[in-house]
Protein backbone atom coordinates (compact mmCIF):
# COMPACT_ATOMS: atom_id res chain seq x y z
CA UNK A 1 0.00 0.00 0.00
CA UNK A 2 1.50 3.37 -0.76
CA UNK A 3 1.60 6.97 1.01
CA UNK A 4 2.86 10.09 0.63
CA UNK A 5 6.37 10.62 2.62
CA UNK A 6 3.58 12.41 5.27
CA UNK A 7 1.76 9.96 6.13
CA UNK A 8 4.75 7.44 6.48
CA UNK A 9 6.09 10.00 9.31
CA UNK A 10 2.85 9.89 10.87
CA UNK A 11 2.37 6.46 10.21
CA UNK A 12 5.08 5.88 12.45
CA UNK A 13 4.70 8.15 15.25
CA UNK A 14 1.42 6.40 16.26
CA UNK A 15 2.43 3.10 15.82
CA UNK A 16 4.63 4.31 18.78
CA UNK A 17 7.89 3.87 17.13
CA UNK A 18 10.67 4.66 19.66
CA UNK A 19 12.95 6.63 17.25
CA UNK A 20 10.63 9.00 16.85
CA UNK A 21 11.44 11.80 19.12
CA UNK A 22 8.17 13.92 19.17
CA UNK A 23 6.27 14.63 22.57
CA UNK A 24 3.92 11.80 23.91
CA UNK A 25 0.60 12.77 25.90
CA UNK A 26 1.35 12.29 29.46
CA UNK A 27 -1.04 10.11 31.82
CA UNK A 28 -2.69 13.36 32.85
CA UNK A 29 -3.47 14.21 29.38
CA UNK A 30 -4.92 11.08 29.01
CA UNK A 31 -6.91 10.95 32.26
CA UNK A 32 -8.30 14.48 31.20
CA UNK A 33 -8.99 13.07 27.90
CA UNK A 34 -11.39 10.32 29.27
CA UNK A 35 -13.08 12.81 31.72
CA UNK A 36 -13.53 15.72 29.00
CA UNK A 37 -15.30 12.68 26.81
CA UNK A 38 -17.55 11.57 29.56
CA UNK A 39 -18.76 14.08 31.15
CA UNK A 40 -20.59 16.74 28.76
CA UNK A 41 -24.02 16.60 26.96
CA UNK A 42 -25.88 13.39 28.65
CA UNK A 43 -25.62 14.01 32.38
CA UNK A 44 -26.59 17.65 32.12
CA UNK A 45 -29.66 16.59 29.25
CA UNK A 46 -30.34 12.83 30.22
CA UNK A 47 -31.78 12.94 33.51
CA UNK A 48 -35.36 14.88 32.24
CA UNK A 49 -35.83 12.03 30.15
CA UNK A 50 -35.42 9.50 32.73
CA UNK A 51 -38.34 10.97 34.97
CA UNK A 52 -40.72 10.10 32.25
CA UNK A 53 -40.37 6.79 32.90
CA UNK A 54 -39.12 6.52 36.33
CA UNK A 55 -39.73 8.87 39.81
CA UNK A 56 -37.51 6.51 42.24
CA UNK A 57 -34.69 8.39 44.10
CA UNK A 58 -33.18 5.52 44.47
CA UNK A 59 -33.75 3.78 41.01
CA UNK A 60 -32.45 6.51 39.67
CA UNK A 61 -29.56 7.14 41.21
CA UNK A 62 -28.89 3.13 40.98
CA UNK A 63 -28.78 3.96 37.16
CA UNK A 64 -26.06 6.37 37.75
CA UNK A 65 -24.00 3.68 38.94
CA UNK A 66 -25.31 0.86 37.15
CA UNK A 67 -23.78 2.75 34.25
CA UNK A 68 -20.89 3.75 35.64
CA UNK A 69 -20.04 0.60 37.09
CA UNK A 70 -20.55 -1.08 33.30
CA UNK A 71 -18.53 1.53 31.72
CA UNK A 72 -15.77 0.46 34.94
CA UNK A 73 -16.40 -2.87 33.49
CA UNK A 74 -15.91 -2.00 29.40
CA UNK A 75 -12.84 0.48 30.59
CA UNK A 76 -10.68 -2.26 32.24
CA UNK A 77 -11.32 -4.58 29.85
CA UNK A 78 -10.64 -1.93 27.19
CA UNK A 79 -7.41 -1.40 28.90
CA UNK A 80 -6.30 -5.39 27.95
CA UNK A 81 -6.87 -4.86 24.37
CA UNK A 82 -5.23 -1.58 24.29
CA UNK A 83 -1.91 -2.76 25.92
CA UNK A 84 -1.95 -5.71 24.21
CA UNK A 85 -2.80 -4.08 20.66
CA UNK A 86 -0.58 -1.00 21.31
CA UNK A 87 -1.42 1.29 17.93
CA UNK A 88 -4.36 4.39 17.87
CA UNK A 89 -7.35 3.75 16.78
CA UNK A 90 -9.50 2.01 19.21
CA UNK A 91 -11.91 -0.07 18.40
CA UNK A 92 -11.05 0.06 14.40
CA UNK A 93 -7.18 -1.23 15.63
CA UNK A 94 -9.04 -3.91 17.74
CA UNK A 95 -11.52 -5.56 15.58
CA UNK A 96 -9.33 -4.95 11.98
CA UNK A 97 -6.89 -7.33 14.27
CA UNK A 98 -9.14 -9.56 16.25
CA UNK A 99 -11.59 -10.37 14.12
CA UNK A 100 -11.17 -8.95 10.24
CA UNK A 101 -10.43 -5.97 8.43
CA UNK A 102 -13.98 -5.87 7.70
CA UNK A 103 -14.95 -6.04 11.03
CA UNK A 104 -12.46 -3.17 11.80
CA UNK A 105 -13.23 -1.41 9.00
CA UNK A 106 -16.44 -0.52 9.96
CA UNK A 107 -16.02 0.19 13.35
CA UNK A 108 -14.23 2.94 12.47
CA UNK A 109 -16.27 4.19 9.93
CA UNK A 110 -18.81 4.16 13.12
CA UNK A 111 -16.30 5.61 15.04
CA UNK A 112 -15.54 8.37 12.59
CA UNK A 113 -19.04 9.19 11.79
CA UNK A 114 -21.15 9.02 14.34
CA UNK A 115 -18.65 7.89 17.39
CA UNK A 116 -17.37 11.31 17.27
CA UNK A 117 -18.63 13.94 14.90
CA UNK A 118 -22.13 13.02 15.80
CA UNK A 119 -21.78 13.51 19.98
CA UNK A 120 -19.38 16.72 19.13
CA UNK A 121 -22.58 18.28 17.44
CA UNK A 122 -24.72 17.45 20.60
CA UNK A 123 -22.16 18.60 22.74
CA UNK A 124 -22.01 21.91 20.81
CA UNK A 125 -26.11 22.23 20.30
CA UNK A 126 -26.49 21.40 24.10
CA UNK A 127 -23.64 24.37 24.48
CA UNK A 128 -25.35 26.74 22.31
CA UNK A 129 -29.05 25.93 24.50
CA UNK A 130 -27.74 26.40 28.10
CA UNK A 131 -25.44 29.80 26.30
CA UNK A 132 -28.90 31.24 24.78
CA UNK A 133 -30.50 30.56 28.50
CA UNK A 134 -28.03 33.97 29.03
CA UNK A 135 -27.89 35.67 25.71
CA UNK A 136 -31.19 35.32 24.04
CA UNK A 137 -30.10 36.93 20.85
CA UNK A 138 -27.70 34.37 19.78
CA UNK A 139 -28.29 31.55 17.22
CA UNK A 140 -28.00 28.26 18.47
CA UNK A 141 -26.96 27.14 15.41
CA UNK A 142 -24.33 29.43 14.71
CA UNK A 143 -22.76 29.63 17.99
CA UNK A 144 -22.36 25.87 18.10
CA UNK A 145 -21.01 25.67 14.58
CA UNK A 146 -18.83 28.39 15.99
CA UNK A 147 -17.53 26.28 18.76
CA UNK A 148 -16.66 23.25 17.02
CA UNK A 149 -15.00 25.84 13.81
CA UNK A 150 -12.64 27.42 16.95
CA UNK A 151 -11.91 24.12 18.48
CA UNK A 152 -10.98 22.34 15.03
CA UNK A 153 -8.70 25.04 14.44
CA UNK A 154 -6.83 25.02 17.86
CA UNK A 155 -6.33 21.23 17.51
CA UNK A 156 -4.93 21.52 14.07
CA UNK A 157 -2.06 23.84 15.44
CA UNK A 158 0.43 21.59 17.52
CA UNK A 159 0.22 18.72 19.73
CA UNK A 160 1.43 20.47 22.40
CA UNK A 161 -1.45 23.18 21.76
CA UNK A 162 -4.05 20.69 22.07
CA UNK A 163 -2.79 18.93 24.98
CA UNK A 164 -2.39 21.93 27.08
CA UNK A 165 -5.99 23.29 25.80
CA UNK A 166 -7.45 19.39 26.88
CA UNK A 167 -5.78 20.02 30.32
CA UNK A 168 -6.73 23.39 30.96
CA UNK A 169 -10.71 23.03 30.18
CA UNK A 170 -10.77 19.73 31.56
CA UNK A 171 -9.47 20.71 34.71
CA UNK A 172 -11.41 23.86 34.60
CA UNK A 173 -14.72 21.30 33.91
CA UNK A 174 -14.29 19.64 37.07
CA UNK A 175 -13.75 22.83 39.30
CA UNK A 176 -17.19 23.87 38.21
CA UNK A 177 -18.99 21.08 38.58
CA UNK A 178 -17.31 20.88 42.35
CA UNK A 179 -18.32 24.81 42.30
CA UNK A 180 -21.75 23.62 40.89
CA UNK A 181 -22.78 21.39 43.81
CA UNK A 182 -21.18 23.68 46.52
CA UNK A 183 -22.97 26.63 45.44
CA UNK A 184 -26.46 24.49 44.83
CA UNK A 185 -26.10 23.20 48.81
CA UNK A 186 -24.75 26.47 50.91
CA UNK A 187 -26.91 29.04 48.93
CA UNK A 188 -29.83 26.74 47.49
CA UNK A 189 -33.38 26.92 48.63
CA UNK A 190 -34.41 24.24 51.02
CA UNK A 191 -33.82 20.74 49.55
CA UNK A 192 -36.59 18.56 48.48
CA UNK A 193 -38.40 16.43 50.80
CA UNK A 194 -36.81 12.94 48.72
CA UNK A 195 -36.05 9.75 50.05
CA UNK A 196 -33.24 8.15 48.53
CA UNK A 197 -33.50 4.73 50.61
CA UNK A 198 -35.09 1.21 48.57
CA UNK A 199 -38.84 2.00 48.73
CA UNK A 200 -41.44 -0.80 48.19
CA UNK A 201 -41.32 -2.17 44.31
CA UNK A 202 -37.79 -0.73 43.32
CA UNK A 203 -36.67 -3.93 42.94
CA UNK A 204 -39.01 -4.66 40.59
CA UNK A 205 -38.13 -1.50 38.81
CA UNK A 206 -34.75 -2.27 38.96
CA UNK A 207 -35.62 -5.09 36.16
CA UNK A 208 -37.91 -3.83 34.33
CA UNK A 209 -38.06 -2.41 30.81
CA UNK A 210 -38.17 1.45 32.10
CA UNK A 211 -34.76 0.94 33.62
CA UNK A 212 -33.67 -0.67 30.77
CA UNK A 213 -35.26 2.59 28.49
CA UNK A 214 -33.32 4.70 30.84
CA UNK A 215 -30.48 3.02 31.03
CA UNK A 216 -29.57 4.20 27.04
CA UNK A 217 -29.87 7.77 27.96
CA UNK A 218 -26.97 6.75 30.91
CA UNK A 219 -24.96 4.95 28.96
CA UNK A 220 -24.73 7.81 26.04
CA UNK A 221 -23.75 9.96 29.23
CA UNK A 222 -21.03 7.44 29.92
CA UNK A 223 -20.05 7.37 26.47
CA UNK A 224 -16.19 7.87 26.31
CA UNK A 225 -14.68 6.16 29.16
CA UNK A 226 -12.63 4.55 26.07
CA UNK A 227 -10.97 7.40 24.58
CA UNK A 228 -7.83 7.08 25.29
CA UNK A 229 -7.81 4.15 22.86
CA UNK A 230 -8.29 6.29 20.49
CA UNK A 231 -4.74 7.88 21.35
CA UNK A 232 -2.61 5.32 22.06
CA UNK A 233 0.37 5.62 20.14
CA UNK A 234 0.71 9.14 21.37
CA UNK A 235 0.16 8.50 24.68
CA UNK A 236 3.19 8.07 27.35
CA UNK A 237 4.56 4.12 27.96
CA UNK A 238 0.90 2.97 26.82
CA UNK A 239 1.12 -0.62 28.10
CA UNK A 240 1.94 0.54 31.46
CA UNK A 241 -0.22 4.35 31.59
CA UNK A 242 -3.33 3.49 30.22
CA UNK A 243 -4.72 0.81 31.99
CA UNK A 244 -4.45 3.71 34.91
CA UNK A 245 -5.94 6.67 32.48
CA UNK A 246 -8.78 4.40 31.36
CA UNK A 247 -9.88 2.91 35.60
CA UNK A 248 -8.82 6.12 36.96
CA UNK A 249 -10.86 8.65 34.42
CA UNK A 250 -14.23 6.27 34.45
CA UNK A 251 -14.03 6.23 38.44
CA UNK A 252 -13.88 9.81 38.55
CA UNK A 253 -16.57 10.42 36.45
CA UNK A 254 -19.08 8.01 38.17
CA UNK A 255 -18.29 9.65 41.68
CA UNK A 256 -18.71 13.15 39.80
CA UNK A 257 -22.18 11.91 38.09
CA UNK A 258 -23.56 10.37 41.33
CA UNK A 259 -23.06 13.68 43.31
CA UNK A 260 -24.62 15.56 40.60
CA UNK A 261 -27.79 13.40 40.08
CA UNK A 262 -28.04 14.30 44.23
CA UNK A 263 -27.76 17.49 44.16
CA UNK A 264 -30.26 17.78 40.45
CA UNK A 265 -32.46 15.48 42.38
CA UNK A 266 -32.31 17.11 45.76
CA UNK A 267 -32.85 21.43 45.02
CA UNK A 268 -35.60 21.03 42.39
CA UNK A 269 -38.89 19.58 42.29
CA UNK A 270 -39.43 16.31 39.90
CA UNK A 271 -42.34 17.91 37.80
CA UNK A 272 -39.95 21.09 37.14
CA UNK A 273 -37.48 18.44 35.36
CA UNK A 274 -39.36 15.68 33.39
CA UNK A 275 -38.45 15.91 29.93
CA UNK A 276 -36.29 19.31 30.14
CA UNK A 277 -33.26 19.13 28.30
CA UNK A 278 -31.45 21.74 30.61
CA UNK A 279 -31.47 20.16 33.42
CA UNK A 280 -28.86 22.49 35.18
CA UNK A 281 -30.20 25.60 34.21
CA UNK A 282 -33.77 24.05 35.56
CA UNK A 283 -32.11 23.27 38.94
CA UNK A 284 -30.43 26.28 39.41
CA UNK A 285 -32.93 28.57 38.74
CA UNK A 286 -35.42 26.62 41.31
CA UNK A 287 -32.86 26.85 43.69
CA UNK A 288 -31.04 29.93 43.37
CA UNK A 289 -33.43 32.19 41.26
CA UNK A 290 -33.72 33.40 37.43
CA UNK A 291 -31.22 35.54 37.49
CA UNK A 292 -28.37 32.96 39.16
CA UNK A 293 -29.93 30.24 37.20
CA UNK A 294 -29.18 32.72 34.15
CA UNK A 295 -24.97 32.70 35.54
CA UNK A 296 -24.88 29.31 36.22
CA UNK A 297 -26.38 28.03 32.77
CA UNK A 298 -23.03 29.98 31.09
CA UNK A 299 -21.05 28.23 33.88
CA UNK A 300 -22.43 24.71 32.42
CA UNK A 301 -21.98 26.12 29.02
CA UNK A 302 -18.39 26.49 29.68
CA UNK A 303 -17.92 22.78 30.51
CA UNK A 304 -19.26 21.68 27.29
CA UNK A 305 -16.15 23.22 25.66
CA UNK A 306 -14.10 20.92 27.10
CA UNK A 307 -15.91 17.96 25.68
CA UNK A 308 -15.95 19.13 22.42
CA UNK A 309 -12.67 19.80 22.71
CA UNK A 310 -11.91 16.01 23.74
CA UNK A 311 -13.57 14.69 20.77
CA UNK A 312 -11.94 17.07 18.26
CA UNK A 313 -8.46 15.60 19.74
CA UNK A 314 -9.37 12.00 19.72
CA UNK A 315 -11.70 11.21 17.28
CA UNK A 316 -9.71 12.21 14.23
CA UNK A 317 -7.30 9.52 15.04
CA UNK A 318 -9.64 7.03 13.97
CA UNK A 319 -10.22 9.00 10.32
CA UNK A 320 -5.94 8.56 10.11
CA UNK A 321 -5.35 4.78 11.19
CA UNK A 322 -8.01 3.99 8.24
CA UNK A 323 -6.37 6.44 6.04
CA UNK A 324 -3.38 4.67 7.25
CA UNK A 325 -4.49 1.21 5.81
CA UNK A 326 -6.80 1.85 2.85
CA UNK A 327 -5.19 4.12 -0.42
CA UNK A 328 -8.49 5.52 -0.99
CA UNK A 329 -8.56 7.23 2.26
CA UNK A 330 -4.95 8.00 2.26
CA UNK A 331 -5.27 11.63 2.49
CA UNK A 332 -6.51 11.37 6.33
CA UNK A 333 -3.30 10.33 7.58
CA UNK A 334 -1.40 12.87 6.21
CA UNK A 335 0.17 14.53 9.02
CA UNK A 336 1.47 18.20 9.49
CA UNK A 337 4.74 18.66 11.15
CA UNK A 338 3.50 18.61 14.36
CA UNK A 339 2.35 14.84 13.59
CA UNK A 340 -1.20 16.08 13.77
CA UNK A 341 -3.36 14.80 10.88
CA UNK A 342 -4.83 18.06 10.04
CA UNK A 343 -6.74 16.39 7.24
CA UNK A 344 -8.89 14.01 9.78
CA UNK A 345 -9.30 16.74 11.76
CA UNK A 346 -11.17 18.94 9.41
CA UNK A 347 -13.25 16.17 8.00
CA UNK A 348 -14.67 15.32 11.55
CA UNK A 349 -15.28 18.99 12.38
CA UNK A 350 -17.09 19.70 8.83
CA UNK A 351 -19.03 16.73 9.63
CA UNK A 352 -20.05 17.71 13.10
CA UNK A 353 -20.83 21.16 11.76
CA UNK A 354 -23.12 19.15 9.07
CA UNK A 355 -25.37 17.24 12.00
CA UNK A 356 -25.75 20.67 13.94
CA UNK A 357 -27.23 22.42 10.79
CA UNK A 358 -29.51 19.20 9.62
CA UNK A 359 -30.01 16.52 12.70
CA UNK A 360 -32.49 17.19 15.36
CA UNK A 361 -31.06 16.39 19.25
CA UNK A 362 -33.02 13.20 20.50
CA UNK A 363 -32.83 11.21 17.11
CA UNK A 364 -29.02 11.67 16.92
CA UNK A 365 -28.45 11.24 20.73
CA UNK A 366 -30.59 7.63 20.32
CA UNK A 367 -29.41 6.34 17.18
CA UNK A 368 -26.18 7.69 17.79
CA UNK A 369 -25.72 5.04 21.88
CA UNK A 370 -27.49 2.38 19.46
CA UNK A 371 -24.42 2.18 17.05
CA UNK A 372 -21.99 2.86 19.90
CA UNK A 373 -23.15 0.01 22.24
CA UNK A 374 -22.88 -2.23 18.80
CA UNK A 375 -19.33 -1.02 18.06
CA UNK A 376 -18.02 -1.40 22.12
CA UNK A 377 -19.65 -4.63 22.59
CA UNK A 378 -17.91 -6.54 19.78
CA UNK A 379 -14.76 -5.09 21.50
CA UNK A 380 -15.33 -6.04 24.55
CA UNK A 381 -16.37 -9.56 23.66
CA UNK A 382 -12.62 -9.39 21.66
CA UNK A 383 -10.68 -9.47 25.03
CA UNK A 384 -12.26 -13.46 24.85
CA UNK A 385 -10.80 -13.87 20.81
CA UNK A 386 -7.48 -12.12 22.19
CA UNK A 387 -6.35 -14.95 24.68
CA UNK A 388 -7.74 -17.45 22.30
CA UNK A 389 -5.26 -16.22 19.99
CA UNK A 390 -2.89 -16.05 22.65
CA UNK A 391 -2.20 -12.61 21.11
CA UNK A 392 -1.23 -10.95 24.92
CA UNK A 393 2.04 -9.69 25.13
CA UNK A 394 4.40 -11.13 27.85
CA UNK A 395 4.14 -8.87 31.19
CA UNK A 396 1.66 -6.52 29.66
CA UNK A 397 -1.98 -5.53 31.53
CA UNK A 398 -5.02 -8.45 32.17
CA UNK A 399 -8.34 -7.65 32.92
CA UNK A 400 -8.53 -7.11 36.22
CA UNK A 401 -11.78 -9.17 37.27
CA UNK A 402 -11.84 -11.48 34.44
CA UNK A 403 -13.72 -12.94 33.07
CA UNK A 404 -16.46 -11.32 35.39
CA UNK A 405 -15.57 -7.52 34.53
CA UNK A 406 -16.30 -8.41 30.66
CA UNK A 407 -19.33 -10.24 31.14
CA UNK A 408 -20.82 -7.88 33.20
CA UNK A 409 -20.39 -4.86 30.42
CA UNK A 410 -21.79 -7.13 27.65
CA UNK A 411 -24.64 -8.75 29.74
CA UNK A 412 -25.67 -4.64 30.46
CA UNK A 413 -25.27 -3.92 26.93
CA UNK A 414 -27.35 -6.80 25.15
CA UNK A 415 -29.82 -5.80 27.43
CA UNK A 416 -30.15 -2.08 26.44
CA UNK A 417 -29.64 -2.81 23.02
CA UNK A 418 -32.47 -5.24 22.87
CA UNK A 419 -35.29 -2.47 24.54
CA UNK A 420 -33.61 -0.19 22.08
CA UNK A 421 -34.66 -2.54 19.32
CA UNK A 422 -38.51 -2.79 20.96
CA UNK A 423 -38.86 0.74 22.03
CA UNK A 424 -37.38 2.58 19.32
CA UNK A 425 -37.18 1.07 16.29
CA UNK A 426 -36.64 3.81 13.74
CA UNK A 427 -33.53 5.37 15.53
CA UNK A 428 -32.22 1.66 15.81
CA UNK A 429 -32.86 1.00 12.00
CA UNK A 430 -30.99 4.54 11.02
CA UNK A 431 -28.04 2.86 13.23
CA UNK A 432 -27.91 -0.39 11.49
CA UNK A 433 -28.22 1.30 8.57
CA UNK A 434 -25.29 3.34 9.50
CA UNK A 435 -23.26 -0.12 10.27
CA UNK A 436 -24.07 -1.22 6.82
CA UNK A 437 -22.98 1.42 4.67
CA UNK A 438 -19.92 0.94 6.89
CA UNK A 439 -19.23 -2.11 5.35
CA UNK A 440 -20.78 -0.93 1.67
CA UNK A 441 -17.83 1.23 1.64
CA UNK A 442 -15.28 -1.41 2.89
CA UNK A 443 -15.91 -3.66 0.03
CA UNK A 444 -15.78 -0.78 -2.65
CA UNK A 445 -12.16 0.41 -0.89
CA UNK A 446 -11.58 -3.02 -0.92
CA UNK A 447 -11.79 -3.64 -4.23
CA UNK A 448 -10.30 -0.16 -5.42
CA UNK A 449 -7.16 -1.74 -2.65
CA UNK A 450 -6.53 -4.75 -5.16
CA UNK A 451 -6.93 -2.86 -8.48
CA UNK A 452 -4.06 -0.56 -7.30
CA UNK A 453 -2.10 -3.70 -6.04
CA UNK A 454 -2.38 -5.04 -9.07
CA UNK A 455 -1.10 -2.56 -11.62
């Protein structure tokens, strides 16, 4: 397969070649990288559409960590397969050597399309909502077409520009969410009267199909605890750093989404929330007044920057590695000095820019954690085809937990993905749709790949 002398050099700085002397992300930068993905659009949107279906203090804060705990679950298993498969890429590295090219192939065309550019639009329209809460006047579509133009542009400068603008607003995302919950319990109104003990018939909630309805708009939330797989050949000694990034950034973000939920749960009233999609600004104007509620909706606003800023960095990656292996994407993994593949990077932000202007929110958001699940469940299943193979590498990361950590993640997942299948079948036929143009395209670049091999 042939590439220009561009995308050789980047070939090889994120296959983690040790001659290459250009700066790795450090653990922090990939810790903030996980975080920044995580925590964003769903748990500041999700929780409105929960109450439709389910009033339960404590059900619904046992979603929070049901979700959390099956992310834990995906992340350490994720954290095998990326020590043991040490190249960027993710889940398109993983399958393309687990399973097939094919199989690879078009999980990162899912990935690419909707993995990234399609939750970097929702980040960016839920950004441009809780920003108009303040500033009336401005056009949601503009100003989050706007963010993602800005963002694009700042990654495609340097790696060392994007890390330090990853650290900064991640670490700036986490002091107001902290400042957040403070500010909600010192200067609130009175809490609600809510009982978060088991009540009579939770457990039967627990198991039914409303938790299960929920439990989609929870996962999307938790969508990201595996991007730092995405970054892998940049990131510092990978087979010994990101087993730590990957545990260490999805326990943070459960503890930091299970003392959110409280406090959302605990200063407004239920009826004030069902089926709102700004759930912060709701909560802070019952419990601090219109005007505050006003501040702290641009506070909120600000933290969304930080995960569109996380997917511009990672997801890009994906758009090179194919570029990498197929000629007639070659173009994506050409790389500017820096080693940053400018080309990938614009794609996914035109992209994203192209879902803001024509999707609506809930379609995307749905179809969007139906494709997803697909993608991270064949992964996680892989960790099972990767000892098979006896493909671990000697002295590198094992699931900790296994095999119990793995089946737990896919046991959660088939059962989503099956009430997704009942309860919303259009979004889940737009996402298998999606999977099958994947592979559409695989078999055209596949044959275009042995027509140029064979001249």
């Amino acid at each position: 397969m042939s590439f220009t002398s561009s995308a050789v050099k980047c070939m090889q700085i994120f296959r983690g070649n040790p001659i290459i002397t250009m700066h790795s992300f450090s653990r922090t930068t990939g810790i903030s990288v996980v975080v920044a993905n995580m925590v964003g659009t769903g748990v500041f949107t999700s929780l409105g559409f929960q109450l439709l279906g389910i009033q339960s203090p404590f059900i619904l804060m046992m979603l929070w960590f049901v979700g959390g705990l099956t992310a834990l679950c995906g992340a350490l298993t994720y954290a095998e397969l990326g020590a043991n498969l040490p190249r960027s890429g993710g889940e398109y590295n993983f399958l393309s050597r687990l399973y097939h090219p094919c199989a690879g192939f078009i999980s990162g065309w899912v990935s690419a399309t909707v993995g990234f550019a399609a939750p970097v639009a929702l980040a960016a329209m839920t950004f441009a909502a809780y920003l108009s809460a303040v500033f009336p006047e401005l056009n949601r579509t503009w100003t989050a077409c706007s963010l993602v133009l800005i963002l694009t542009l700042a990654h495609c400068l340097s790696r060392q520009a994007s890390s330090n603008v990853q650290q900064i607003f991640t670490a700036l995302k986490l002091v107001l969410i902290l400042l957040f919950c403070v500010v909600i319990f010192i200067w609130g109104s009175s809490p609600q009267n809510l009982n978060f003990a088991p009540q009579a018939g939770d457990e039967k909630l627990l198991f039914s199909g409303a938790f299960a309805v929920a439990l989609i708009y929870v996962n999307y939330a938790y969508t990201g605890w595996n991007a730092a797989t995405y970054v892998t050949g940049e990131l510092d000694r990978p087979q010994r750093n990101l087993p730590i990034v990957l545990a260490a950034g999805t326990a943070l973000v459960l503890m930091l989404y299970l003392l959110l939920n409280f406090t959302f749960l605990s200063a407004a009233p239920i009826s004030s929330m069902e089926g709102k999609l700004e759930i912060g600004v709701v909560v802070a104007e019952a419990a601090l007044g219109g005007s505050a509620g006003k501040i702290m909706g641009a506070v909120l606003a600000v933290l969304l920057i930080s995960t569109v800023s996380a997917m511009t960095m990672a997801g890009p990656r994906v758009l090179q590695v194919i570029g990498e292996d197929f000629t007639v994407f070659s173009k994506l993994a050409r790389c500017n000095a820096q080693g940053i593949p400018v080309n990938a990077v614009l794609f996914q932000g035109t992209l994203a820019m192209f879902f803001i202007i024509s999707a609506t929110f809930e379609s995307v958001l749905i179809f969007s954690s139906f494709v997803l699940a697909i993608n991270t469940l064949f992964s996680v299943l892989g960790v099972f085809v990767l000892r098979f193979k006896k493909l671990n590498i000697s002295g590198a990361y094992k699931t900790t937990a296994y095999p119990i950590a793995p089946i737990i993640y896919l046991s959660v997942t088939l059962w989503t993905l099956t009430y997704v299948l009942i309860s919303k079948p259009t979004e889940a036929l737009i996402g298998l749709g999606i999977i099958a143009a994947g592979g559409l395209i695989y078999a055209l670049s596949a044959n275009r790949f042995e027509q140029d091999s064979g001249r």
